[in-house]
N, C-alpha and C. Protein backbone atom coordinates (compact mmCIF):
# COMPACT_ATOMS: atom_id res chain seq x y z
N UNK A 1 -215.24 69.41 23.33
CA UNK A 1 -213.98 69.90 22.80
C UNK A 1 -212.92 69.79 23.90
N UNK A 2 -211.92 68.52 23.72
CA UNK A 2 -210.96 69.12 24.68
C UNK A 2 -210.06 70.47 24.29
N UNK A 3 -209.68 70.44 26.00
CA UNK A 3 -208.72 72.15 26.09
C UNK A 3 -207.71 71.85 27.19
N UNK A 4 -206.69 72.34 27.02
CA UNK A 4 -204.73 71.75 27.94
C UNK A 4 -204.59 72.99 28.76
N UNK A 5 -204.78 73.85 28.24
CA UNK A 5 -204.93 75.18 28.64
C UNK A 5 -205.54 75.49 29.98
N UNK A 6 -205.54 76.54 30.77
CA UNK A 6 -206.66 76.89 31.94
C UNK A 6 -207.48 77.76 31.02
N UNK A 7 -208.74 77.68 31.33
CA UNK A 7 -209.90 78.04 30.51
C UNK A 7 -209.90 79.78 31.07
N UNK A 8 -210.03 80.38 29.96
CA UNK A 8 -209.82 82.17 30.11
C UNK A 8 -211.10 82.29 30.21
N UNK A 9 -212.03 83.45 31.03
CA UNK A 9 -213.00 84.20 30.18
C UNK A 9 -212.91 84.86 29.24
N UNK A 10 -214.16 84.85 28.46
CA UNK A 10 -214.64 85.20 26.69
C UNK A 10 -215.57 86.10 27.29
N UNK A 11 -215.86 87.53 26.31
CA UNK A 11 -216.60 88.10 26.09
C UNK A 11 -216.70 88.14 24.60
N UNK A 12 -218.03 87.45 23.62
CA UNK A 12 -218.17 87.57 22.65
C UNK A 12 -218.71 88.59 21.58
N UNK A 13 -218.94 89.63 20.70
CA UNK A 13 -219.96 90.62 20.77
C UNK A 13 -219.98 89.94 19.20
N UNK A 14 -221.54 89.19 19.08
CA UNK A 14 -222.00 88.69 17.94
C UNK A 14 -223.59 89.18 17.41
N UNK A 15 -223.29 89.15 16.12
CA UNK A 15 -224.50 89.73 15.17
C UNK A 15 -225.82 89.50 15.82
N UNK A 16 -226.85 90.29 15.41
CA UNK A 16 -228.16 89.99 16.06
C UNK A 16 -228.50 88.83 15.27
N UNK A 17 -228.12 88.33 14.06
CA UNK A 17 -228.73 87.59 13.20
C UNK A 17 -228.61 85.80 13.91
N UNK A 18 -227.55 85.71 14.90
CA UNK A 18 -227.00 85.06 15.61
C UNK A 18 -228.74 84.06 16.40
N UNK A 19 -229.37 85.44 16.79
CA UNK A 19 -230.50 84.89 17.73
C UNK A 19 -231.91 85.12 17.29
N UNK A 20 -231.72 85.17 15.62
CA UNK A 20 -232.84 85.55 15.20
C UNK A 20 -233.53 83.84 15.15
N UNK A 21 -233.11 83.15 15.10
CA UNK A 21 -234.64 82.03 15.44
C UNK A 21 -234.52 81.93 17.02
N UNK A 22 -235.97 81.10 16.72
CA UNK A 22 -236.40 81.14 18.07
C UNK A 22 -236.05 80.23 18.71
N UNK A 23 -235.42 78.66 18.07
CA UNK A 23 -234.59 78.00 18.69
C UNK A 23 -233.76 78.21 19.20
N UNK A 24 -232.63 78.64 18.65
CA UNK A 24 -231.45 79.74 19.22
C UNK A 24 -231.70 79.79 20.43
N UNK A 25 -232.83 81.26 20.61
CA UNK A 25 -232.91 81.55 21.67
C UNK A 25 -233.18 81.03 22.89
N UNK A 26 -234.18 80.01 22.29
CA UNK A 26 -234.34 78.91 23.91
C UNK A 26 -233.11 78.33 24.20
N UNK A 27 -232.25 77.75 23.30
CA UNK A 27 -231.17 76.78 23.59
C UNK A 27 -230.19 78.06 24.64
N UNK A 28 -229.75 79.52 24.10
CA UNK A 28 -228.80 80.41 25.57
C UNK A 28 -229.81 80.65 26.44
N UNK A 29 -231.57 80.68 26.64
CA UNK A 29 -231.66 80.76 27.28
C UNK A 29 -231.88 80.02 28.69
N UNK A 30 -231.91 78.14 27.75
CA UNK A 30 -232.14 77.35 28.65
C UNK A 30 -230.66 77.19 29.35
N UNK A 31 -229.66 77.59 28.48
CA UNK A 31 -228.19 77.65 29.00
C UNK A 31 -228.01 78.76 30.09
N UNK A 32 -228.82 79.50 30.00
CA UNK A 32 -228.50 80.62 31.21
C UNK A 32 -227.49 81.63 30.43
N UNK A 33 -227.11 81.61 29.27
CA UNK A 33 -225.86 82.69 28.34
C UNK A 33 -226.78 83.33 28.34
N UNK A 34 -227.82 84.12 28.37
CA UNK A 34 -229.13 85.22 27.73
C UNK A 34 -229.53 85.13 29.05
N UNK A 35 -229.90 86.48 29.73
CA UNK A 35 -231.30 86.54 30.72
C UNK A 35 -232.97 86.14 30.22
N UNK A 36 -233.56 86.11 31.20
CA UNK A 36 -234.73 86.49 30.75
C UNK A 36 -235.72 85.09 30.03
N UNK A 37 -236.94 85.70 29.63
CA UNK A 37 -237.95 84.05 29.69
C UNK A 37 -238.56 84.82 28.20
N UNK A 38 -239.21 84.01 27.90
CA UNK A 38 -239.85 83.71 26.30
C UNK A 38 -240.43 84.90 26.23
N UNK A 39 -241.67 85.11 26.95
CA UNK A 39 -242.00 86.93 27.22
C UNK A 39 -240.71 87.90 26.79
N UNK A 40 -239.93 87.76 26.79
CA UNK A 40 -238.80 88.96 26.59
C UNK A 40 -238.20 88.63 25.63
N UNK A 41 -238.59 87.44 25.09
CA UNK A 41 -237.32 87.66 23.76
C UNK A 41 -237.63 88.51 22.52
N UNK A 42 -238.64 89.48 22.37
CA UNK A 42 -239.00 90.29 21.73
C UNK A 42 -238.17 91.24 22.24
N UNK A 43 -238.06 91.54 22.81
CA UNK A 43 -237.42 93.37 23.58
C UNK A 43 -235.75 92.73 23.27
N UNK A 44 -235.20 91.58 23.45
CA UNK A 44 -234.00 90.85 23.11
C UNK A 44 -233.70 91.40 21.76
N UNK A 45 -234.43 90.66 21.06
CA UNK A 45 -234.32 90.36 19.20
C UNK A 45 -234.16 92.55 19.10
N UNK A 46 -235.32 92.96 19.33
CA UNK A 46 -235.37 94.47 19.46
C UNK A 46 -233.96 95.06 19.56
N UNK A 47 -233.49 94.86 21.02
CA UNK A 47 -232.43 95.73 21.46
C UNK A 47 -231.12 95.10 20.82
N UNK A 48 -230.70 93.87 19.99
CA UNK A 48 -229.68 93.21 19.23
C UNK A 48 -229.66 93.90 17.92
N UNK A 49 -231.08 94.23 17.38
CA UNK A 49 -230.81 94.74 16.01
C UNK A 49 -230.72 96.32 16.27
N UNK A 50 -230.58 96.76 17.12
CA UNK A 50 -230.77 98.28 17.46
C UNK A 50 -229.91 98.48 17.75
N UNK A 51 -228.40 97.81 17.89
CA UNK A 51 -227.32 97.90 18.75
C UNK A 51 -226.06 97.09 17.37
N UNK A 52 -226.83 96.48 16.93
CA UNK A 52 -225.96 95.47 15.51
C UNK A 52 -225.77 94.53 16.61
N UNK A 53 -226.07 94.26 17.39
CA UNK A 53 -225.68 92.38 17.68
C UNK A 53 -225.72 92.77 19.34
N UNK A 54 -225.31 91.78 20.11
CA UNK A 54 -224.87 91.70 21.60
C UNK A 54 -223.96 91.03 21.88
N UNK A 55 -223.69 90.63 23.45
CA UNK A 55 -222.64 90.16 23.98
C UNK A 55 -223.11 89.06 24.74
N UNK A 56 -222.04 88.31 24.66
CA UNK A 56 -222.41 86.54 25.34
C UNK A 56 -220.87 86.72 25.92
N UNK A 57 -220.81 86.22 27.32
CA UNK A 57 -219.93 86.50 27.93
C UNK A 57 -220.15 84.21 28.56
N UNK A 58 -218.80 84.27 28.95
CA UNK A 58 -218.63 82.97 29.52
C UNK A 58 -217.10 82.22 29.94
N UNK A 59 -216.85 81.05 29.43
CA UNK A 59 -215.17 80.79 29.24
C UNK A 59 -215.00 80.05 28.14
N UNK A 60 -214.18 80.14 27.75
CA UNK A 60 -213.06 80.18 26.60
C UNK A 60 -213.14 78.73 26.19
N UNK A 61 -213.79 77.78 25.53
CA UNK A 61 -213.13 76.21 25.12
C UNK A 61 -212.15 76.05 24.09
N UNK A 62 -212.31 76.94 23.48
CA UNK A 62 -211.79 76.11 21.88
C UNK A 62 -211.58 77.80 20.99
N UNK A 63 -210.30 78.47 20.62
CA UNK A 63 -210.80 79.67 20.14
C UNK A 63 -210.53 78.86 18.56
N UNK A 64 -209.50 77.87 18.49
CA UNK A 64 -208.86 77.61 17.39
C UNK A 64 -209.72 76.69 15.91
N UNK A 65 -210.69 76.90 16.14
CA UNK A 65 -211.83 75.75 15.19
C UNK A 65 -212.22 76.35 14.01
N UNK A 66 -212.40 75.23 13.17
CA UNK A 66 -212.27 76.26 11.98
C UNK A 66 -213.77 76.61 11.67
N UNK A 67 -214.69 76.02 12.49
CA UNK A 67 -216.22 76.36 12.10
C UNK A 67 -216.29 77.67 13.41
N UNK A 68 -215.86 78.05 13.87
CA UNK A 68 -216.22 78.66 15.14
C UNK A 68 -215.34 78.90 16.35
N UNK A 69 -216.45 79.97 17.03
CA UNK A 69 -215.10 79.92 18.46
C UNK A 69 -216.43 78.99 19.54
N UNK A 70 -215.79 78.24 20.53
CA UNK A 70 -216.65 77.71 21.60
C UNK A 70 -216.51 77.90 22.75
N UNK A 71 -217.79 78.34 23.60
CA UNK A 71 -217.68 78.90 24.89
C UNK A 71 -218.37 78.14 25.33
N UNK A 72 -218.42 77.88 27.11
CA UNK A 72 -219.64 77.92 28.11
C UNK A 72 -219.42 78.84 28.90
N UNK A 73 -220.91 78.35 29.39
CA UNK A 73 -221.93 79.71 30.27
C UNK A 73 -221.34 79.95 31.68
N UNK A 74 -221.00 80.72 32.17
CA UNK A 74 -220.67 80.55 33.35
C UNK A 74 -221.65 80.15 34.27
N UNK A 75 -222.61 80.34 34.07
CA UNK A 75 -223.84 79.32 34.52
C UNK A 75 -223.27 77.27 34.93
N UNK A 76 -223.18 76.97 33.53
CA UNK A 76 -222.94 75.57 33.19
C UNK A 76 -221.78 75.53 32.44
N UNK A 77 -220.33 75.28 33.17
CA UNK A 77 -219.04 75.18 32.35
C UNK A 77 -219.03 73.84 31.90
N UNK A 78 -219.43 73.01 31.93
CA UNK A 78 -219.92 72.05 31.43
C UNK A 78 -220.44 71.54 29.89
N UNK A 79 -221.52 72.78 29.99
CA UNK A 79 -221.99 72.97 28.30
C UNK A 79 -221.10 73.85 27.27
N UNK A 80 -221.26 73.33 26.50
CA UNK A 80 -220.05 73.98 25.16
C UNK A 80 -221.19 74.48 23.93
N UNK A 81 -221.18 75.77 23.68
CA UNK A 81 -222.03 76.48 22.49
C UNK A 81 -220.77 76.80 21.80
N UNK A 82 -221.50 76.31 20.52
CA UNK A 82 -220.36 76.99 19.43
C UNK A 82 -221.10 78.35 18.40
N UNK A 83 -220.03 79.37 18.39
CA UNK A 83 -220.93 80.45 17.67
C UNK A 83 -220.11 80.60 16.59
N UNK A 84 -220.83 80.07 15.23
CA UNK A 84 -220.29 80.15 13.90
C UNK A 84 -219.39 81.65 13.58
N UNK A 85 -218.31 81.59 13.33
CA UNK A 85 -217.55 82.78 12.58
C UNK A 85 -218.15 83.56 11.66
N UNK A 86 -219.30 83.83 11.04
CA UNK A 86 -219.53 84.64 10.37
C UNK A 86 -221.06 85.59 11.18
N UNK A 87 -221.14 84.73 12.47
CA UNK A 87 -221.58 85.64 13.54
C UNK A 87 -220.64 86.84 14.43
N UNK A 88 -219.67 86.04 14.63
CA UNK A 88 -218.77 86.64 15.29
C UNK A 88 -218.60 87.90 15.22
N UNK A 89 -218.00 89.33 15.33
CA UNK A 89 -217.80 90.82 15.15
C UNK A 89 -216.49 90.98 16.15
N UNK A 90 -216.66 90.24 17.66
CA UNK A 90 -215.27 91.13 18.33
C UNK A 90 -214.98 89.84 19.35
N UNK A 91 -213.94 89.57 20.16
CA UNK A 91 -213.68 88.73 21.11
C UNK A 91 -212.90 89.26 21.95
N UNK A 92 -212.99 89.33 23.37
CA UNK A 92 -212.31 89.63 23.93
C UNK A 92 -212.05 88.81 25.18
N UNK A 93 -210.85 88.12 25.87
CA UNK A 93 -210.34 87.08 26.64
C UNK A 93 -209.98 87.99 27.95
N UNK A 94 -210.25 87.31 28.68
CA UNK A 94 -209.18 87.66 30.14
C UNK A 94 -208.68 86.21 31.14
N UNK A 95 -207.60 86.34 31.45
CA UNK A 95 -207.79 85.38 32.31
C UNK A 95 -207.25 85.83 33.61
N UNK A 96 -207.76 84.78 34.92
CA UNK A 96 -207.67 85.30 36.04
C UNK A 96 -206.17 85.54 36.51
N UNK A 97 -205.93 86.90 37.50
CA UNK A 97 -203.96 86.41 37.91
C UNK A 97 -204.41 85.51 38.81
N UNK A 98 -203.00 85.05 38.77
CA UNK A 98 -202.63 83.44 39.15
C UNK A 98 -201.97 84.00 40.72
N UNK A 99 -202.53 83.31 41.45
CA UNK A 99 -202.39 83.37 42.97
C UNK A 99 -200.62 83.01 43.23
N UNK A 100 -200.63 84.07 44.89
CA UNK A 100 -199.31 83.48 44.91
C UNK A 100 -199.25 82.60 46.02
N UNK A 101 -198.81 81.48 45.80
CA UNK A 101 -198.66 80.88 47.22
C UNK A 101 -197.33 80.56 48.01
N UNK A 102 -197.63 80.54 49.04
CA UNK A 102 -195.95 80.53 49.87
C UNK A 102 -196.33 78.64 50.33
N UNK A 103 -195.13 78.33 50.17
CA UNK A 103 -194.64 77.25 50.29
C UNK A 103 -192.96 77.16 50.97
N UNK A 104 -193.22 76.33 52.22
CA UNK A 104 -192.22 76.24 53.24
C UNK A 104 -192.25 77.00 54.19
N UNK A 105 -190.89 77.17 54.59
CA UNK A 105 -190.54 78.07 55.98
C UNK A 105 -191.32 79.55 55.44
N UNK A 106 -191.56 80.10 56.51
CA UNK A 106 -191.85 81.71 55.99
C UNK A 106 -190.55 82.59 55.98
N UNK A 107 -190.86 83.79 55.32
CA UNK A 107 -189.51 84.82 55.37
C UNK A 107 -188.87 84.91 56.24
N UNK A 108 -189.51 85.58 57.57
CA UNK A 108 -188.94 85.93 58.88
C UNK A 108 -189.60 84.98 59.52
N UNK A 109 -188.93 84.09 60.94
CA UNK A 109 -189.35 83.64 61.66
C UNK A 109 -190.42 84.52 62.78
N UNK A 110 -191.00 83.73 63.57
CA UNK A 110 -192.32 84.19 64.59
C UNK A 110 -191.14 84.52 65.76
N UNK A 111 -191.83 85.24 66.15
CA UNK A 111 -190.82 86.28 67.45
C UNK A 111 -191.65 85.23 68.96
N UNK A 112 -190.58 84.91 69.33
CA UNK A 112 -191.06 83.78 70.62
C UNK A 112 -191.11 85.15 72.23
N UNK A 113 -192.30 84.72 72.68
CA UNK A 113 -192.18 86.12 74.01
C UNK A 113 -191.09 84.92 74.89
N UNK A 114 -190.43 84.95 75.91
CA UNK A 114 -189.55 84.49 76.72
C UNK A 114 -190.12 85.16 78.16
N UNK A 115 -190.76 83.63 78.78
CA UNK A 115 -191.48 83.56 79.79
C UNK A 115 -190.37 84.35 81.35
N UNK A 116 -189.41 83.23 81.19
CA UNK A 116 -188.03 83.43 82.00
C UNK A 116 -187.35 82.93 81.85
N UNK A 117 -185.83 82.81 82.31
CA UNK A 117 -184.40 83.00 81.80
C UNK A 117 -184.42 81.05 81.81
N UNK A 118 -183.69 80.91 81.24
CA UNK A 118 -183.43 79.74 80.22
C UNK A 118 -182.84 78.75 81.87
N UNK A 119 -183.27 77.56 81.87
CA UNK A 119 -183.11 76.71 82.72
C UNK A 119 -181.37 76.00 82.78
């Protein structure tokens, strides 16, 4: 998906139903979006439906699509997951402040020590 934009972080909070197969789950977890190894995706699936869904956190590609919003992992900004809209429940963006940089002369000049009286 291209993006013109500087890429924001996403925090997503989507349905448990989201990671109910088990494909799913390998694909965020081979992405690094999900902690944790095959052993745990029981206590996962568990604590998503016990909670109504979880959170996938990453950056921002694409909010504007009409199948979905698309993120990557901060793991791999590289990879692009798209999470269908009728997963979706909440979104929340931040993006970083923007640095200031000085460019040119500085404000005040550097204070020179004066060895001895001028030749």
């Amino acid at each position: 998906m291209p993006h013109t934009e500087p890429r924001r972080h996403i925090l997503v909070w989507v349905t448990a139903e989201y990671i109910q197969s088990e494909g799913m789950l390998h694909i965020l977890q081979e992405a690094q979006a999900i902690p944790g190894y095959e052993h745990d995706w029981e206590k996962i699936l568990e604590a998503a439906e016990n909670t109504g869904g979880f959170a996938l956190g990453g950056m921002l590609v694409e909010m504007h699509h009409g199948a979905g919003i698309w993120i990557s992992p901060h793991a791999d900004e590289a990879l692009e997951i798209m999470i269908p809209w009728q997963f979706v429940r909440s979104v929340v963006t931040a993006q970083e402040p923007l640095s200031r940089k000085m460019f040119g002369l500085p404000a005040s000049p550097p204070k020179r020590k004066l060895t001895g009286p001028p030749a």
